[in-house]
Protein backbone atom coordinates (compact mmCIF):
# COMPACT_ATOMS: atom_id res chain seq x y z
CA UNK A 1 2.24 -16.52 -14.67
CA UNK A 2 4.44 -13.54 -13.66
CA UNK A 3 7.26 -15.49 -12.52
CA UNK A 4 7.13 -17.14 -16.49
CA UNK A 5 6.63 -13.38 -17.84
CA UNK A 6 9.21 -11.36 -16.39
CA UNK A 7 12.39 -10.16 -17.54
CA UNK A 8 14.52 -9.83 -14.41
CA UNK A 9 13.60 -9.90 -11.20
CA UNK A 10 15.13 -7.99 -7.51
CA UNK A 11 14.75 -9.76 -4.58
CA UNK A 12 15.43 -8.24 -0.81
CA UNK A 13 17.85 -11.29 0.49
CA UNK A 14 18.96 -14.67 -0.36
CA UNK A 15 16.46 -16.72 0.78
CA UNK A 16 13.44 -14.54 -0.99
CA UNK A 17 15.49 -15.22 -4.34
CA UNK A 18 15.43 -19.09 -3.21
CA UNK A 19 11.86 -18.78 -3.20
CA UNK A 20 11.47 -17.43 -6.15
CA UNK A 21 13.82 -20.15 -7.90
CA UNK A 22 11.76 -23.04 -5.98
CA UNK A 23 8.69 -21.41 -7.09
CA UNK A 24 10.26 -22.50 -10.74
CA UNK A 25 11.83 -18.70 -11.64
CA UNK A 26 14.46 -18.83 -14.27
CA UNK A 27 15.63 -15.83 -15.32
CA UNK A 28 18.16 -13.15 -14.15
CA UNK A 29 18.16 -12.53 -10.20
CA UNK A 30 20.17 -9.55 -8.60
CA UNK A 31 19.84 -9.41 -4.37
CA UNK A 32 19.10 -5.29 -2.84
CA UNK A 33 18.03 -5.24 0.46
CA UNK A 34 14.94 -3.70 1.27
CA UNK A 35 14.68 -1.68 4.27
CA UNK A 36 17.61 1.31 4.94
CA UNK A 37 17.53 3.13 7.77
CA UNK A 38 17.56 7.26 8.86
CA UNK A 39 21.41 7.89 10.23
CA UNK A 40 19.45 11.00 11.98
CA UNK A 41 16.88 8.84 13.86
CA UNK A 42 18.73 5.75 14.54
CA UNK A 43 21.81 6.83 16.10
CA UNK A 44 24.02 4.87 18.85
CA UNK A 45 23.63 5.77 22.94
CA UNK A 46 25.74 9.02 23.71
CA UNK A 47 26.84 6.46 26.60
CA UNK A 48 24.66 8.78 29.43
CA UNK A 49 22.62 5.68 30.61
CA UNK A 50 22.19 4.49 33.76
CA UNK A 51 25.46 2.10 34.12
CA UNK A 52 23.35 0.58 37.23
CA UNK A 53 20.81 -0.74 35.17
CA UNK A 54 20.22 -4.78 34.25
CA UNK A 55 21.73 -6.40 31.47
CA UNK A 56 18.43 -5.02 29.13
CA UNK A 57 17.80 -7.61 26.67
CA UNK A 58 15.62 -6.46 23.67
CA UNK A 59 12.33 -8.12 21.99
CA UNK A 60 10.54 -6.47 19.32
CA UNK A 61 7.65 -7.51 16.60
CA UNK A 62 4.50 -9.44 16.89
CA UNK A 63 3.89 -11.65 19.79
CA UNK A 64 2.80 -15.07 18.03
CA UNK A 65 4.10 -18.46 18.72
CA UNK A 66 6.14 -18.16 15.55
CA UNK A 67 8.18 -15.08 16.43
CA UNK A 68 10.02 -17.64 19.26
CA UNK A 69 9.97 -15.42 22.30
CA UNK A 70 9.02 -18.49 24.21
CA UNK A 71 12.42 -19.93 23.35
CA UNK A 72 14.23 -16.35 24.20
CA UNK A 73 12.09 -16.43 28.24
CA UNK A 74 13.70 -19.82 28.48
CA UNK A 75 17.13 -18.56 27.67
CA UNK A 76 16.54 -15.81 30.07
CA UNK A 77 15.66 -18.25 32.62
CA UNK A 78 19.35 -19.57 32.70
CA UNK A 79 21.22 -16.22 33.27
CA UNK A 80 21.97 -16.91 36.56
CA UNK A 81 24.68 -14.99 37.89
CA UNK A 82 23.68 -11.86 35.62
CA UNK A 83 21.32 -9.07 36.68
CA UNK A 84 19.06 -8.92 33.16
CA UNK A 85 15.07 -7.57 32.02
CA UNK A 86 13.42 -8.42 29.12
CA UNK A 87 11.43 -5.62 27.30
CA UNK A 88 8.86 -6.93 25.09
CA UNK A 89 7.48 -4.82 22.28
CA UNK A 90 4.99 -5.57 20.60
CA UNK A 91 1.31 -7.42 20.93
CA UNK A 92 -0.20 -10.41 19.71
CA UNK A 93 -2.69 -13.41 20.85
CA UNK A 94 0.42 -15.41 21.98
CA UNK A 95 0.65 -12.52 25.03
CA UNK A 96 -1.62 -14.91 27.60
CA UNK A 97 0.91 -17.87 27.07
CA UNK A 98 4.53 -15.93 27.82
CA UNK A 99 2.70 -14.20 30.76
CA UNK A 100 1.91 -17.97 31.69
CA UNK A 101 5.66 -18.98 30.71
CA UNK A 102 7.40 -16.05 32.14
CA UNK A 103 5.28 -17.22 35.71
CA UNK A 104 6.15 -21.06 35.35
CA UNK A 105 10.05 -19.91 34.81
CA UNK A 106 10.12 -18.08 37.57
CA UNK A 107 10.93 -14.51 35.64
CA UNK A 108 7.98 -12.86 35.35
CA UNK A 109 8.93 -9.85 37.94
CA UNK A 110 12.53 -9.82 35.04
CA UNK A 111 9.70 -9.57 32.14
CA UNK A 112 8.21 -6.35 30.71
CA UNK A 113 5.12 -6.56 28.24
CA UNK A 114 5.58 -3.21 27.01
CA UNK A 115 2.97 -3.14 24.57
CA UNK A 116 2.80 -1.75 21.32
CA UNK A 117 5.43 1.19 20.19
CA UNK A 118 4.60 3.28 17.76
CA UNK A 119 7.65 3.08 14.87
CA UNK A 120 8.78 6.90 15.79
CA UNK A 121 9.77 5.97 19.31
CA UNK A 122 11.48 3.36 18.17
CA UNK A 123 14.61 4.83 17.98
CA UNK A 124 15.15 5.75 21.63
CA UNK A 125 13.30 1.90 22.54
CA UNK A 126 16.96 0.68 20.48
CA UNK A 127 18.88 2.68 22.92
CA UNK A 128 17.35 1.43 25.85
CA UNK A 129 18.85 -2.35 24.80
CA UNK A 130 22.01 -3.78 25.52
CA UNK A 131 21.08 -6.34 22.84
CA UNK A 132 18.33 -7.27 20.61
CA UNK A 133 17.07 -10.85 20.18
CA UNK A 134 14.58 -11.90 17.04
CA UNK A 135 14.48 -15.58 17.55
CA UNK A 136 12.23 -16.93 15.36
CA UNK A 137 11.29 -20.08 14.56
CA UNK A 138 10.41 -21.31 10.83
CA UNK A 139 7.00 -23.34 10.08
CA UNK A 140 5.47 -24.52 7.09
CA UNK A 141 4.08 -21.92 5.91
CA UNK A 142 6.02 -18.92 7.36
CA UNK A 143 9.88 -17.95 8.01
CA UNK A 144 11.26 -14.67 8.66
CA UNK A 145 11.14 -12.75 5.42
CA UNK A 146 13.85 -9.77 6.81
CA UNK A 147 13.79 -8.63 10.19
CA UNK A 148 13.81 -4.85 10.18
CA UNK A 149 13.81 -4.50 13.59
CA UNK A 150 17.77 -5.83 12.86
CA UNK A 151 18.93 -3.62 10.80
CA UNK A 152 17.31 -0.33 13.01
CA UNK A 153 18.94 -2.26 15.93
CA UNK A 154 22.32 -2.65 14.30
CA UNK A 155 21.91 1.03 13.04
CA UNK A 156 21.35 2.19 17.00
CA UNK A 157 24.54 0.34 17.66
CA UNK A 158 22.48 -2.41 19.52
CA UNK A 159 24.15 -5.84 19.22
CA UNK A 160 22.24 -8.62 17.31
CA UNK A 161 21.62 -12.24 17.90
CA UNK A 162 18.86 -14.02 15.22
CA UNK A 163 17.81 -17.64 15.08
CA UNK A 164 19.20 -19.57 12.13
CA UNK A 165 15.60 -18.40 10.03
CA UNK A 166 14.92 -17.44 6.63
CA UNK A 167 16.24 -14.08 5.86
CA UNK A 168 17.78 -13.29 9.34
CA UNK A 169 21.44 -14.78 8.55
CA UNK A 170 21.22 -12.51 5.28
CA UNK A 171 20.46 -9.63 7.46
CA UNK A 172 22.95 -9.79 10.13
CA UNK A 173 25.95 -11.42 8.16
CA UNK A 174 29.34 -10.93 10.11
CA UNK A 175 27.52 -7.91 12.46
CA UNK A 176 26.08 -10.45 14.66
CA UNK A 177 25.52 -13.56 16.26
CA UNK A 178 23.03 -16.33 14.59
CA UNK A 179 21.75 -19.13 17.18
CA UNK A 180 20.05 -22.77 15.45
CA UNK A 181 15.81 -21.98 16.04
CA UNK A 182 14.78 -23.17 19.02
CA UNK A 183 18.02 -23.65 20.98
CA UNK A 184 17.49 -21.93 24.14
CA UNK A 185 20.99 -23.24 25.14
CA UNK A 186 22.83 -22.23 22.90
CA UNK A 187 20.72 -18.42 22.89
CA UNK A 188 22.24 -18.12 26.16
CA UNK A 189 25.77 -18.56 25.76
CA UNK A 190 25.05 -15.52 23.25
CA UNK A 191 23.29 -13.67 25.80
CA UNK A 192 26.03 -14.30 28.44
CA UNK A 193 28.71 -13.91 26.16
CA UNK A 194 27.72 -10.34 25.08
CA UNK A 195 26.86 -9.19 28.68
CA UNK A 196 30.53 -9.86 29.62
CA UNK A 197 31.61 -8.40 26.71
């Protein structure tokens, strides 16, 4: 009924105007994103961190099968040669199985489950990354709607790689990398790619 009764409508990327248009929408469309960022909070590394640390690669949002961190611990699992950790933020009822994963691969001692952050520490969590990975993976009834967690990322000057889902190709454009969902092969050529960077 409101899609038949409204003048114009504003959608937040691409693919949520697609939606709207399969959902039988007719009329005038314009694209804004959504979601800006504070310069004053989410501000690149002053370059003071450790330099001995691991390649740090960056997870954060909801820890459900759908999210795809499963596919990001088996791209992990092939760095070889590099010295990396995984920080997990975040919490969900998919936790049990990655533990379980991360142990089967071999990486669990590589993996931190970090747990919930609250959004105000964010900022210095984005710092802490050498890149941030959202690799999620469509279903039937879900795909990524926007990915904030890209653009405060991008903001922090934290590099970005994003499966192929939804909204995240909208998001990153040209200031990042975009891997097909659920190619853990081609994730880490990314990942190796940027460490050597």
């Amino acid at each position: 009924w409101v899609l038949n009764k409204v003048d114009y409508a504003l959608a937040g990327t691409g693919s949520a105007a697609a939606v709207w248009r399969q959902k039988g929408y007719t009329g005038p469309i314009d694209i804004i994103p959504q979601f800006g960022t504070d310069p004053a909070l989410f501000t690149a590394s002053d370059g003071q961190e450790d330099a001995n640390r691991p390649f740090t690669i960056g997870y954060a949002g909801r820890l459900v099968e759908e999210k795809g961190v499963q596919v990001l611990m088996q791209a992990a699992a092939q760095l070889q040669s590099i010295d990396w950790r995984l920080y997990l933020l975040g919490g969900g009822p998919y936790q049990a199985q990655l533990e379980s994963l991360a142990k089967g691969l071999g990486i669990f001692d590589r993996v931190i489950f970090a747990g919930q952050v609250r959004s105000v520490d964010m900022p210095a969590q984005y710092r802490r990354f050498d890149v941030l990975v959202v690799p999620s993976l469509t279903r039937t009834n879900w795909k990524e709607q926007f990915g904030r967690v890209l653009v405060e990322a991008m903001a922090s000057g934290v590099p970005v790689i994003g499966s192929n889902s939804g909204a995240i190709p909208d998001v990153i454009g040209d200031a990042g990398l975009i891997v097909p969902e659920g190619d853990a092969v081609a994730l880490a050529v990314c990942l190796t790619n940027l460490q050597s960077d």
